[in-house]
N, C-alpha and C. Protein backbone atom coordinates (compact mmCIF):
# COMPACT_ATOMS: atom_id res chain seq x y z
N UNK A 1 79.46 -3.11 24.09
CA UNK A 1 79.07 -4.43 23.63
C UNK A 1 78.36 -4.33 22.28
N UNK A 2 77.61 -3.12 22.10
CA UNK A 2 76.73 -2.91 20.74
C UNK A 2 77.62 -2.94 19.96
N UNK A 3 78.63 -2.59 19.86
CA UNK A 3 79.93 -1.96 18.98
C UNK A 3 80.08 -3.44 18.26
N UNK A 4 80.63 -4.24 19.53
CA UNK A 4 80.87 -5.68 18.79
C UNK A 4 80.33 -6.42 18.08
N UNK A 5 79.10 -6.46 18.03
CA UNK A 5 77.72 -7.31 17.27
C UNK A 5 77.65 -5.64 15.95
N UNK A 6 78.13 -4.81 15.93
CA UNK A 6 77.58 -4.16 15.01
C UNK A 6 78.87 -4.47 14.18
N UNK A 7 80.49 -4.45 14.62
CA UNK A 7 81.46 -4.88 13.87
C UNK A 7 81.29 -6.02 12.99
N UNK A 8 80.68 -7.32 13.89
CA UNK A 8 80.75 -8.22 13.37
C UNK A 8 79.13 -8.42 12.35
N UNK A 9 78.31 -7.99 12.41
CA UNK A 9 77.62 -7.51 11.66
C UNK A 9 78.26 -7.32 10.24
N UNK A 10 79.09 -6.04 10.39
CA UNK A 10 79.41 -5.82 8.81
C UNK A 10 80.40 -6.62 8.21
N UNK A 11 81.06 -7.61 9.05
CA UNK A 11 82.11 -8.53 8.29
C UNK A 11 80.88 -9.99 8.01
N UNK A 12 79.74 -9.54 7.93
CA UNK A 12 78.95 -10.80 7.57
C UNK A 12 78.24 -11.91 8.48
N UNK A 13 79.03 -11.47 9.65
CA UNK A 13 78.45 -12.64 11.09
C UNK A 13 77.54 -12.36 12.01
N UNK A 14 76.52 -13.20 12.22
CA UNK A 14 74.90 -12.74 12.90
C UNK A 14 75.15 -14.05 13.85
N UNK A 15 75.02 -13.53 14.70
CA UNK A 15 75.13 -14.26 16.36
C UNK A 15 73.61 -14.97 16.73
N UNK A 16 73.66 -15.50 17.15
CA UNK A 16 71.70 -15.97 18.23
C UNK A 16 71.69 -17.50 17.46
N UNK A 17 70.58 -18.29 17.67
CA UNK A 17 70.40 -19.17 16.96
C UNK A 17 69.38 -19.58 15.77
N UNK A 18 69.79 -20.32 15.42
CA UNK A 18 69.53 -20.59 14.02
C UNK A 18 67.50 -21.04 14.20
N UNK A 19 67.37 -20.10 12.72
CA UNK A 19 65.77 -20.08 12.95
C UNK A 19 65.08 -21.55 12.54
N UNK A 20 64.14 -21.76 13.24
CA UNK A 20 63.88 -23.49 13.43
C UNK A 20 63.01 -23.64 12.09
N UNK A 21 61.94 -22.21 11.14
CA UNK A 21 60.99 -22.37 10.43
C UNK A 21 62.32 -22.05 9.05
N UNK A 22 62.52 -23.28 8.24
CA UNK A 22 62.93 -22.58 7.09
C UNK A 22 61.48 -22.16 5.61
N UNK A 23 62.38 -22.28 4.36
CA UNK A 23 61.38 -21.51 3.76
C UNK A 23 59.99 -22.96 3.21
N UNK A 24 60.76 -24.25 3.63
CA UNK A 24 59.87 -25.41 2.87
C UNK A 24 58.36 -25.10 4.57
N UNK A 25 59.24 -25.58 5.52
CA UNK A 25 58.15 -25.05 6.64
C UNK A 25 57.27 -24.03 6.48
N UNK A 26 57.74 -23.06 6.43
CA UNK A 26 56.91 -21.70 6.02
C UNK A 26 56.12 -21.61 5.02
N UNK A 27 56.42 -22.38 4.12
CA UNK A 27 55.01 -22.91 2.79
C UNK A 27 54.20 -23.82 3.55
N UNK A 28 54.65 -24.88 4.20
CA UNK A 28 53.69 -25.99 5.10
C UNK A 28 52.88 -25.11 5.98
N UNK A 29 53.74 -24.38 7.10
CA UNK A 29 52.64 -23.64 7.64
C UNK A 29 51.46 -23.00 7.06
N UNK A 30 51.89 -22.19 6.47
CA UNK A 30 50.73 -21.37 5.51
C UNK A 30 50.12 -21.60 4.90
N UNK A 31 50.12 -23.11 4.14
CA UNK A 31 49.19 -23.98 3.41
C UNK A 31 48.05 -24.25 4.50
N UNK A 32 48.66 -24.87 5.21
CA UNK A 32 47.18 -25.53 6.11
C UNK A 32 46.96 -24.32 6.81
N UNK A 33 47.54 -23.81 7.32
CA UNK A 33 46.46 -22.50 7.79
C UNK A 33 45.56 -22.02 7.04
N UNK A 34 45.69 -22.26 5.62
CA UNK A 34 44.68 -21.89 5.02
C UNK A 34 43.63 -22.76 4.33
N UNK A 35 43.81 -23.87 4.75
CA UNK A 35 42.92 -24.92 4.30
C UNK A 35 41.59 -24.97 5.67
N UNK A 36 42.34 -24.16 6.75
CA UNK A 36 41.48 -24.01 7.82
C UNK A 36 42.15 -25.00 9.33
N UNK A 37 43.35 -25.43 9.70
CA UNK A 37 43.67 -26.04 10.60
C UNK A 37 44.43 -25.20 11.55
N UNK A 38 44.11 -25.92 12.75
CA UNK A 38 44.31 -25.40 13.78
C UNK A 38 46.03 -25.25 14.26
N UNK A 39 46.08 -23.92 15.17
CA UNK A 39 47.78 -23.60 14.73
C UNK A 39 48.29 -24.85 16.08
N UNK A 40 47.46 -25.59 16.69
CA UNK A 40 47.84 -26.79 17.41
C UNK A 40 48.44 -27.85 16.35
N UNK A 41 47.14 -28.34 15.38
CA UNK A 41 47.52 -29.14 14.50
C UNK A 41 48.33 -28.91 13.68
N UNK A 42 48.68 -28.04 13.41
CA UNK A 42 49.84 -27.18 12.33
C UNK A 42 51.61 -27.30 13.19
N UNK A 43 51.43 -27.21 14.32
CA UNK A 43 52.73 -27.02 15.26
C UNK A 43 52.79 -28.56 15.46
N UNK A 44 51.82 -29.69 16.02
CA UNK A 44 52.33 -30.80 15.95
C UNK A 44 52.56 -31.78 14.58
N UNK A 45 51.79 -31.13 13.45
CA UNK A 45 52.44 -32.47 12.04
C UNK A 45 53.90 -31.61 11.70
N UNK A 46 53.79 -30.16 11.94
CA UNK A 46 55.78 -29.57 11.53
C UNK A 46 56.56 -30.13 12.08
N UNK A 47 55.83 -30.03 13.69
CA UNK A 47 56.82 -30.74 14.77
C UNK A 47 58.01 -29.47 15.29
N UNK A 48 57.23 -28.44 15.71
CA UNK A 48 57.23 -27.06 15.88
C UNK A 48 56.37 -26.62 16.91
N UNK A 49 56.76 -25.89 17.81
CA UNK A 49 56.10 -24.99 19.03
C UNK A 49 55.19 -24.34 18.64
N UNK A 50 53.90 -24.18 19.51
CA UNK A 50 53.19 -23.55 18.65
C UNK A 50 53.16 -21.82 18.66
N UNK A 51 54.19 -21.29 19.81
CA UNK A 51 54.99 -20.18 19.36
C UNK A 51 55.45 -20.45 18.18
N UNK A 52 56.67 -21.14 18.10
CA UNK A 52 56.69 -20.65 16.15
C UNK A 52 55.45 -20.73 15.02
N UNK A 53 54.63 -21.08 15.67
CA UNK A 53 53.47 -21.43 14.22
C UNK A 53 53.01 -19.62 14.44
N UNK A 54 52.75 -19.13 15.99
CA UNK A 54 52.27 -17.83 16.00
C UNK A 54 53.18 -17.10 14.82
N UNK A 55 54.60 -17.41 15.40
CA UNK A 55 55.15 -16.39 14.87
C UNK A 55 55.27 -16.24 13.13
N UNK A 56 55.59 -17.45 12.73
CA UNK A 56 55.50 -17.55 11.27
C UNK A 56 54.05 -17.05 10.75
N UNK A 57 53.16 -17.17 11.24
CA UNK A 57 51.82 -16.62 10.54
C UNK A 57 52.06 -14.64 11.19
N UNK A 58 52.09 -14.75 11.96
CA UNK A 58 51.76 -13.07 12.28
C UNK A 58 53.28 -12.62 12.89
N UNK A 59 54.28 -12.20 11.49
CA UNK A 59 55.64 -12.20 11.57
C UNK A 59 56.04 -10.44 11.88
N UNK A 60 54.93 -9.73 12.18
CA UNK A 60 54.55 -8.32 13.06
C UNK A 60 55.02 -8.13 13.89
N UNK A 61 54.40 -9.69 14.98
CA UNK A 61 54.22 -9.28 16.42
C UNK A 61 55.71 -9.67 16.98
N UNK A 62 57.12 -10.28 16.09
CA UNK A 62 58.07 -10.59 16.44
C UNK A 62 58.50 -9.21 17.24
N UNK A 63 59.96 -10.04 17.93
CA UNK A 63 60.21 -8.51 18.57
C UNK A 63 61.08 -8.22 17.56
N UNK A 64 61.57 -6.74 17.81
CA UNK A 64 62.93 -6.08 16.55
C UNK A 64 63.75 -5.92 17.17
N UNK A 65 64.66 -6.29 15.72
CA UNK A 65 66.00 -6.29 16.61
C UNK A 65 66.47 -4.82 16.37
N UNK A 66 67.23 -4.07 17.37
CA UNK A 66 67.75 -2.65 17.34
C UNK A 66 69.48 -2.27 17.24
């Protein structure tokens, strides 16, 4: 099965779904996180889980892909 996702890999095609934080979000997040707001208040004005607010600020603790 690795074989197949690694084939299609090199012809350009990435499988899973599409990431919900693009790059305008990812400036929004990180702005007010740093103005000092809470990653509650930050996940409800994006209108975003506040798993993704974790993850977009501390983009470490994601898992890897292998």
């Amino acid at each position: 099965m690795k074989n197949g996702l690694d084939s299609a890999r090199a012809r350009g095609r990435v499988g899973g779904r599409r990431p919900v934080v693009d790059d305008d979000k990812r400036r929004v997040i990180l702005a007010r996180r740093a103005e000092g707001q809470s990653i509650r208040e930050i996940a409800a004005a994006v209108k975003v889980s506040v798993g993704v607010v974790h993850k977009t600020l501390n983009p470490e603790a994601a898992p890897v892909d292998s």
